[in-house]
C-alpha atoms as a PDB file:
ATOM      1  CA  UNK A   1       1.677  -8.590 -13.258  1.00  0.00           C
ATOM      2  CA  UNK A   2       2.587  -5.062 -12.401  1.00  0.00           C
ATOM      3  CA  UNK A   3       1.060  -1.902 -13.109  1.00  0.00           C
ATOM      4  CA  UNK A   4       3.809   1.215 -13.103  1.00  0.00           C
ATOM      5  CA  UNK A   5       1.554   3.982 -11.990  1.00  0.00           C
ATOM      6  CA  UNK A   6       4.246   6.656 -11.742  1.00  0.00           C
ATOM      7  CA  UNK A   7       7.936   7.557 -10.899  1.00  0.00           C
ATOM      8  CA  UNK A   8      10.054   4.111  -9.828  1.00  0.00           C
ATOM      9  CA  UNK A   9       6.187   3.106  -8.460  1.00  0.00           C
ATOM     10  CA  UNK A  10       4.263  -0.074  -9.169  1.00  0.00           C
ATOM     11  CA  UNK A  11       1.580  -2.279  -7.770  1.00  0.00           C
ATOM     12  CA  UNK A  12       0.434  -5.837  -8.414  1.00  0.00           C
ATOM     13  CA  UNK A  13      -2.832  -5.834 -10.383  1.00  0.00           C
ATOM     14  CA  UNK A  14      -4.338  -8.806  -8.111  1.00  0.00           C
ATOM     15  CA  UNK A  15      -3.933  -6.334  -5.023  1.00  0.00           C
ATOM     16  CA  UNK A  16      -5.882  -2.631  -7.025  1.00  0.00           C
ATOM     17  CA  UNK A  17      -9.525  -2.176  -5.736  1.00  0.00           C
ATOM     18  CA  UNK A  18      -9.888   0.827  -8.065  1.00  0.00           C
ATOM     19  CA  UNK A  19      -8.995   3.789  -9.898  1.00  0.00           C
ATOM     20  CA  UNK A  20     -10.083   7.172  -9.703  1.00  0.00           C
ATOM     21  CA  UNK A  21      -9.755  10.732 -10.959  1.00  0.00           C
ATOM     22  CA  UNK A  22      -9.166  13.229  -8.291  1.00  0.00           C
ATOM     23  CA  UNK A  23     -10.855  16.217  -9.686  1.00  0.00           C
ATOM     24  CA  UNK A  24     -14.101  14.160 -10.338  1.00  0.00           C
ATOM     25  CA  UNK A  25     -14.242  12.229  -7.202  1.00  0.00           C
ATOM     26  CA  UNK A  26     -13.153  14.183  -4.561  1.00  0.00           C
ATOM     27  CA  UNK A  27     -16.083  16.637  -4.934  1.00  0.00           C
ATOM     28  CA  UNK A  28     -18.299  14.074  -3.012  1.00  0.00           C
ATOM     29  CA  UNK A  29     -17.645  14.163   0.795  1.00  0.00           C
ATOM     30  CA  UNK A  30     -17.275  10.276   1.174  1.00  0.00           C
ATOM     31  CA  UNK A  31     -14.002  10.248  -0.884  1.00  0.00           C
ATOM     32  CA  UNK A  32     -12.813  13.558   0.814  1.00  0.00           C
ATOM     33  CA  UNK A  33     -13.474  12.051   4.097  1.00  0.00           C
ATOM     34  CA  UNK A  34     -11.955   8.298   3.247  1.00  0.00           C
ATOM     35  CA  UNK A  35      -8.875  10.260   1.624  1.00  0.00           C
ATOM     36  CA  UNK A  36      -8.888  12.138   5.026  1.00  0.00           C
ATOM     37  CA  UNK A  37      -8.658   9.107   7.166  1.00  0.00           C
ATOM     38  CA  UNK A  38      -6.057   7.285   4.796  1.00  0.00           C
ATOM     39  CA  UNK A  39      -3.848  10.433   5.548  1.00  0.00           C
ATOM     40  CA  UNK A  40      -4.520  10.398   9.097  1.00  0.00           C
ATOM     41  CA  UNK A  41      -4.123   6.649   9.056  1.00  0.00           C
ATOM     42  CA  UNK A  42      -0.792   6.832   7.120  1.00  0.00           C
ATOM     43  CA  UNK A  43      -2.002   4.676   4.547  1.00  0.00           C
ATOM     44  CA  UNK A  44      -1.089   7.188   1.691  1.00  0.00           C
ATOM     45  CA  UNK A  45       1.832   7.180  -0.639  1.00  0.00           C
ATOM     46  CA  UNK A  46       2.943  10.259  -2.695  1.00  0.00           C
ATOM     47  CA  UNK A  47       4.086   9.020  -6.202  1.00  0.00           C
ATOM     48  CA  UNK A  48       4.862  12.465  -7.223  1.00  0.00           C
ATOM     49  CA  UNK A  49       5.713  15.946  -6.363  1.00  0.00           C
ATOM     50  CA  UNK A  50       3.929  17.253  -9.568  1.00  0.00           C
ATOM     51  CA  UNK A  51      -0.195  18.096  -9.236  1.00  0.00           C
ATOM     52  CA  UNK A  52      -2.218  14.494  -8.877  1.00  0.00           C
ATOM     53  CA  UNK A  53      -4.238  13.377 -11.299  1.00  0.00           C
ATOM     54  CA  UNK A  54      -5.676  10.093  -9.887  1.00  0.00           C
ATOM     55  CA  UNK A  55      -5.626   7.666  -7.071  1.00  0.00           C
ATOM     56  CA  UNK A  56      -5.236   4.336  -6.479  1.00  0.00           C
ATOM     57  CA  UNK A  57      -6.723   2.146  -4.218  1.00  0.00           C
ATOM     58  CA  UNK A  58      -5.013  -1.423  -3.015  1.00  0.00           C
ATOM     59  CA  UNK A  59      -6.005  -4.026  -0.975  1.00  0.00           C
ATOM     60  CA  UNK A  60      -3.418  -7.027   0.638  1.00  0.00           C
ATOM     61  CA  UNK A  61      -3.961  -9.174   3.443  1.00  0.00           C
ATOM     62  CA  UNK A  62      -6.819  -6.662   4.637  1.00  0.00           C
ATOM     63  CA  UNK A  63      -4.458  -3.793   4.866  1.00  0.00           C
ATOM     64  CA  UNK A  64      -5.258  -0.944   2.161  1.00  0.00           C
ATOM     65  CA  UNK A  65      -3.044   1.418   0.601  1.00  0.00           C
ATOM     66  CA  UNK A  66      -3.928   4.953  -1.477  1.00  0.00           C
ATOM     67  CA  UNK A  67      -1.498   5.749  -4.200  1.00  0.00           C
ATOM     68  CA  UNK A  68      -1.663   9.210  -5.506  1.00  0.00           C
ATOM     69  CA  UNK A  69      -0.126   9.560  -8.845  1.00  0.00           C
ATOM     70  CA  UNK A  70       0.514  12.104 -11.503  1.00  0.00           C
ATOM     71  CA  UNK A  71      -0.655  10.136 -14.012  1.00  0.00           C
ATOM     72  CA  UNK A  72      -4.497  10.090 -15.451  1.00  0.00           C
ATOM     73  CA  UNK A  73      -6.999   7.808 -14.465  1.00  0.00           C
ATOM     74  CA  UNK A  74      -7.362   7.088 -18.065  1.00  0.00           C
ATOM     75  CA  UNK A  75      -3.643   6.171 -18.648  1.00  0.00           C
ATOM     76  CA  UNK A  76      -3.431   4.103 -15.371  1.00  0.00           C
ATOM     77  CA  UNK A  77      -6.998   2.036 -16.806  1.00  0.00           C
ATOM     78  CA  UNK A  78      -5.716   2.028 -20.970  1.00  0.00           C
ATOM     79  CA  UNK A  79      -1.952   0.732 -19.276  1.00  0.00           C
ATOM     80  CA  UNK A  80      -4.086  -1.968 -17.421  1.00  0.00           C
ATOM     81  CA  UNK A  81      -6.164  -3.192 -20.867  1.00  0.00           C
ATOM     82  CA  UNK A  82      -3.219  -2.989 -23.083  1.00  0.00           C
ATOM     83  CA  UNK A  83      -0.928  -4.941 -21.277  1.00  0.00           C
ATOM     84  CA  UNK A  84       1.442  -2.454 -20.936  1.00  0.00           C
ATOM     85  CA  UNK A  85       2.300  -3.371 -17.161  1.00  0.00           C
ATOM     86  CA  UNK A  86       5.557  -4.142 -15.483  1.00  0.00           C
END
């Protein structure tokens, strides 16, 4: 299964690690410095134009990805328990 986390963007649910809101997590200097190196690292992918809301942290064949998406933490987690995925 899918999870549509923004724009013509999805990711397979076996391959998320976690979800997180950006205004609440990035105060702590771990995530600013791991969101550092995934943008240094080109690991990052820009799901929107529009002001971010969350990220989204995947994990395939030991190679990790950061999605940052418009969309809420708390959509992205209430799409993921209702089965609203693509």
């Amino acid at each position: 299964m899918y999870l549509h986390i923004g724009n013509n963007y999805s990711v397979n649910l076996h391959d998320v690690v976690g979800i997180f809101d950006i205004e609440n997590t990035t105060t702590g200097k771990f995530t600013k410095k791991f969101l550092e190196r995934a943008e240094k690292n080109h690991s990052c992918v820009y799901t929107t134009y529009e002001m971010p809301k969350s990220f989204i942290i995947t994990a395939k064949n030991g190679t990790e990805k950061v999605y940052i998406s418009q969309l809420s933490a708390y959509t992205l987690k209430k799409r993921m328990a209702d089965g609203q995925s693509k």
